[in-house]
N, C-alpha and C. Protein backbone atom coordinates (compact mmCIF):
# COMPACT_ATOMS: atom_id res chain seq x y z
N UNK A 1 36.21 8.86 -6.90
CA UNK A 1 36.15 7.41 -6.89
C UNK A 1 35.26 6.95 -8.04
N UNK A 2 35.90 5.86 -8.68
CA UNK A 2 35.06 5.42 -9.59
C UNK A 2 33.59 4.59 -9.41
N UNK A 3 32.66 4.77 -9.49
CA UNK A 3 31.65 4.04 -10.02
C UNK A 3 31.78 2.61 -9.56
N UNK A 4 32.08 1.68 -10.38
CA UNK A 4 32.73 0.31 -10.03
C UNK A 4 33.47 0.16 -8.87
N UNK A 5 34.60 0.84 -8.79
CA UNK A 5 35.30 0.48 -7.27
C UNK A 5 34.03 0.44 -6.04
N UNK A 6 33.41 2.08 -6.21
CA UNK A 6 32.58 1.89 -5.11
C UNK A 6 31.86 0.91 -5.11
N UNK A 7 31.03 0.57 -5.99
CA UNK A 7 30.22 -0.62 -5.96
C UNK A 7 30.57 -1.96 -5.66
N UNK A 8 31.60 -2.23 -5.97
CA UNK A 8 32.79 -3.19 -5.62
C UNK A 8 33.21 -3.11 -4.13
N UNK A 9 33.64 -2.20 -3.36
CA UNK A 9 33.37 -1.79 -2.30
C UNK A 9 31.96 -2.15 -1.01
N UNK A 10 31.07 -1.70 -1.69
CA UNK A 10 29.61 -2.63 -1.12
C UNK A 10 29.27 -3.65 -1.50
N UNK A 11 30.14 -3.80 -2.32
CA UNK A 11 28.89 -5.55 -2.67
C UNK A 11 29.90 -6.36 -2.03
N UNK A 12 31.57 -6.40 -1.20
CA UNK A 12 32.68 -6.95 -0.67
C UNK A 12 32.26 -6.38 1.10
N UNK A 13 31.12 -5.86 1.14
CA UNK A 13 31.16 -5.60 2.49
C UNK A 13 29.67 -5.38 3.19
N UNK A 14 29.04 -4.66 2.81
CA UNK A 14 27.45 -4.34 3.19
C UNK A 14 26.75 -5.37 2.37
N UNK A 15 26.45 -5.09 1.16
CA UNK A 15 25.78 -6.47 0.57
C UNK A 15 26.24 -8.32 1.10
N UNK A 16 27.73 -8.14 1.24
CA UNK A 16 27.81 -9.15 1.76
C UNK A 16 27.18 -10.09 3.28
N UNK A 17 27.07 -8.88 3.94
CA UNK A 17 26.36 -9.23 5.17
C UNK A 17 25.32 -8.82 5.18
N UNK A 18 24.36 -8.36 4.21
CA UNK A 18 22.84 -8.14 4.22
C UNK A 18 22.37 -9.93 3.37
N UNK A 19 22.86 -10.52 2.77
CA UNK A 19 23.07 -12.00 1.56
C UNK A 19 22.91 -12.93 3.22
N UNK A 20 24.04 -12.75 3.82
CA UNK A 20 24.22 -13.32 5.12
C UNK A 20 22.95 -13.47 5.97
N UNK A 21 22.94 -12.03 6.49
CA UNK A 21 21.69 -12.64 7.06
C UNK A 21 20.57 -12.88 6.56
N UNK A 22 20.36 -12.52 5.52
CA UNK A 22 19.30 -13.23 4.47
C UNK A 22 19.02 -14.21 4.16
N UNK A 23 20.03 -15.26 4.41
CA UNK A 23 20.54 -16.58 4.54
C UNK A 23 20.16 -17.37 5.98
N UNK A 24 20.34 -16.89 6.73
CA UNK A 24 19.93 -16.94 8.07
C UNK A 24 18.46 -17.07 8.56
N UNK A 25 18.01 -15.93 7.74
CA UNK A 25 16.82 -15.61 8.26
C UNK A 25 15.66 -16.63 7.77
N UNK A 26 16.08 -16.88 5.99
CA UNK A 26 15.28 -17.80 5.95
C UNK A 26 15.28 -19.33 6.23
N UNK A 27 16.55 -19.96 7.08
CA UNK A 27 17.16 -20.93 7.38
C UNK A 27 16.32 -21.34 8.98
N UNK A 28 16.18 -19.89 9.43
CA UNK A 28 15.69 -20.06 10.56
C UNK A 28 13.91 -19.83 10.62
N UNK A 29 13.57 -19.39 9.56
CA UNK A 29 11.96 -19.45 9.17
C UNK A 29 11.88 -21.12 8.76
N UNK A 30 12.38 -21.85 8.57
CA UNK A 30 12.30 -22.80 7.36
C UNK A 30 12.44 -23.92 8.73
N UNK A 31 12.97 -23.92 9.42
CA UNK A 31 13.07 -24.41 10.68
C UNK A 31 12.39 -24.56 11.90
N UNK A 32 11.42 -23.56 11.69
CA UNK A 32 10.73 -22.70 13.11
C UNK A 32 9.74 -23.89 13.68
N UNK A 33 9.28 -24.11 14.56
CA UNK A 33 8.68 -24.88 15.53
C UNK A 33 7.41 -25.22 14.76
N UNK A 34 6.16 -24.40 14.24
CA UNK A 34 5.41 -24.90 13.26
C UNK A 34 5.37 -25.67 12.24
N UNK A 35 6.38 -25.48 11.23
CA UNK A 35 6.59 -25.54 10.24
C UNK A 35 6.72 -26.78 9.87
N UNK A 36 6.73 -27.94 10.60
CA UNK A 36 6.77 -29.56 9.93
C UNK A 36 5.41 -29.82 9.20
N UNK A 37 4.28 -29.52 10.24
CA UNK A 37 3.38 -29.66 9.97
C UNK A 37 2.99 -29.58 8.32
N UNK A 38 3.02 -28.36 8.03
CA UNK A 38 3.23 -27.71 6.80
C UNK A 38 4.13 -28.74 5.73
N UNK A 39 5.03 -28.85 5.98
CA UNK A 39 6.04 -29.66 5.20
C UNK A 39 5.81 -31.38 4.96
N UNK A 40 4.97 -31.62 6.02
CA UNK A 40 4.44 -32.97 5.75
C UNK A 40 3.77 -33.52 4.96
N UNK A 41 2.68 -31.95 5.11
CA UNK A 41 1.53 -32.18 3.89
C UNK A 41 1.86 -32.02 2.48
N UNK A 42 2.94 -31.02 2.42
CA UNK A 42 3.66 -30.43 1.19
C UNK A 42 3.99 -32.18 0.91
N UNK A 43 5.24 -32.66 1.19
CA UNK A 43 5.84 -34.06 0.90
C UNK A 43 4.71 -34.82 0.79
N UNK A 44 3.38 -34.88 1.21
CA UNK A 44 2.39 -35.89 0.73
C UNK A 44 1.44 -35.86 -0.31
N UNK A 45 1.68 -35.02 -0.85
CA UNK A 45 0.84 -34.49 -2.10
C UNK A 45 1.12 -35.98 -3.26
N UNK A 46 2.15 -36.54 -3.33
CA UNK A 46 1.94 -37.30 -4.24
C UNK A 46 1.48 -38.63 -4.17
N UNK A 47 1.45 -39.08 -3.34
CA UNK A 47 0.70 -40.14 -2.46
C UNK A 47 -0.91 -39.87 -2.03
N UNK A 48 -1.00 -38.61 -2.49
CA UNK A 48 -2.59 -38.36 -2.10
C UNK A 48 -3.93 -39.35 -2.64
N UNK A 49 -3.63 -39.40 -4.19
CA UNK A 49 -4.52 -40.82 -4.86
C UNK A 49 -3.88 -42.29 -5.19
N UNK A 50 -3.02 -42.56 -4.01
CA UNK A 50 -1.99 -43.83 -4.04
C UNK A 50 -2.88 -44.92 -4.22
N UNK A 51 -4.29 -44.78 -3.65
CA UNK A 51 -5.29 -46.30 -3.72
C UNK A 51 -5.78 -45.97 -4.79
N UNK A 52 -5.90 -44.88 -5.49
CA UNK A 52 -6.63 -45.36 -6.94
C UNK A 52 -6.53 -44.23 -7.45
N UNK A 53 -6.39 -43.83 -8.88
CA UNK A 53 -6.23 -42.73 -9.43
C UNK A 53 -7.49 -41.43 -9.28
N UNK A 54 -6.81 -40.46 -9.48
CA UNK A 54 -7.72 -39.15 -9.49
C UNK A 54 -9.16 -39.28 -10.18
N UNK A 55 -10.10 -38.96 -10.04
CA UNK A 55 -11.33 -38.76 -10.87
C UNK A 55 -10.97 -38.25 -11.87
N UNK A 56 -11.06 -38.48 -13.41
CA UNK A 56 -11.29 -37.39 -14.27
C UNK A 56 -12.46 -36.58 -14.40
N UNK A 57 -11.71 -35.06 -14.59
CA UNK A 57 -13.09 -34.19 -14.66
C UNK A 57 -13.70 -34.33 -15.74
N UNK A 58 -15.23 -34.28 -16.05
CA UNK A 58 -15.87 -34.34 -16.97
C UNK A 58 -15.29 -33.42 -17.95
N UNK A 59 -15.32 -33.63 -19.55
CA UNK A 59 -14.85 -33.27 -20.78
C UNK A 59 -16.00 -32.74 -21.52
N UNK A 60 -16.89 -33.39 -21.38
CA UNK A 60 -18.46 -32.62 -22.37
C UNK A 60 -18.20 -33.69 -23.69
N UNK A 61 -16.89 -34.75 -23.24
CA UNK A 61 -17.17 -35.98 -24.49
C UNK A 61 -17.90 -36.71 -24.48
């Protein structure tokens, strides 16, 4: 058997369902009962200095 076929062979059958649940798995991490929390703060990061801009750090100008 050639080389290619076989490989062609796993990547049409085993790889395909290892992609799968790989897909899954992080669909269902990304989901999990904790995880808003996390994601709230993530989404609020840019609103963090909404009343007034960031401090600039000192320059030594």
């Amino acid at each position: 058997m050639e080389l290619y076929t076989l490989l062609r062979h796993f990547a049409d059958s085993w790889m395909l369902l290892f992609l799968f649940l790989f897909f899954v798995g992080i669909v269902l991490w990304v989901f999990r009962p904790g995880s808003s929390k996390t994601y709230a703060d993530t989404a609020d990061i840019p609103f963090r200095n909404a009343d007034k801009p960031a401090q600039a750090e000192e320059t030594g100008k």
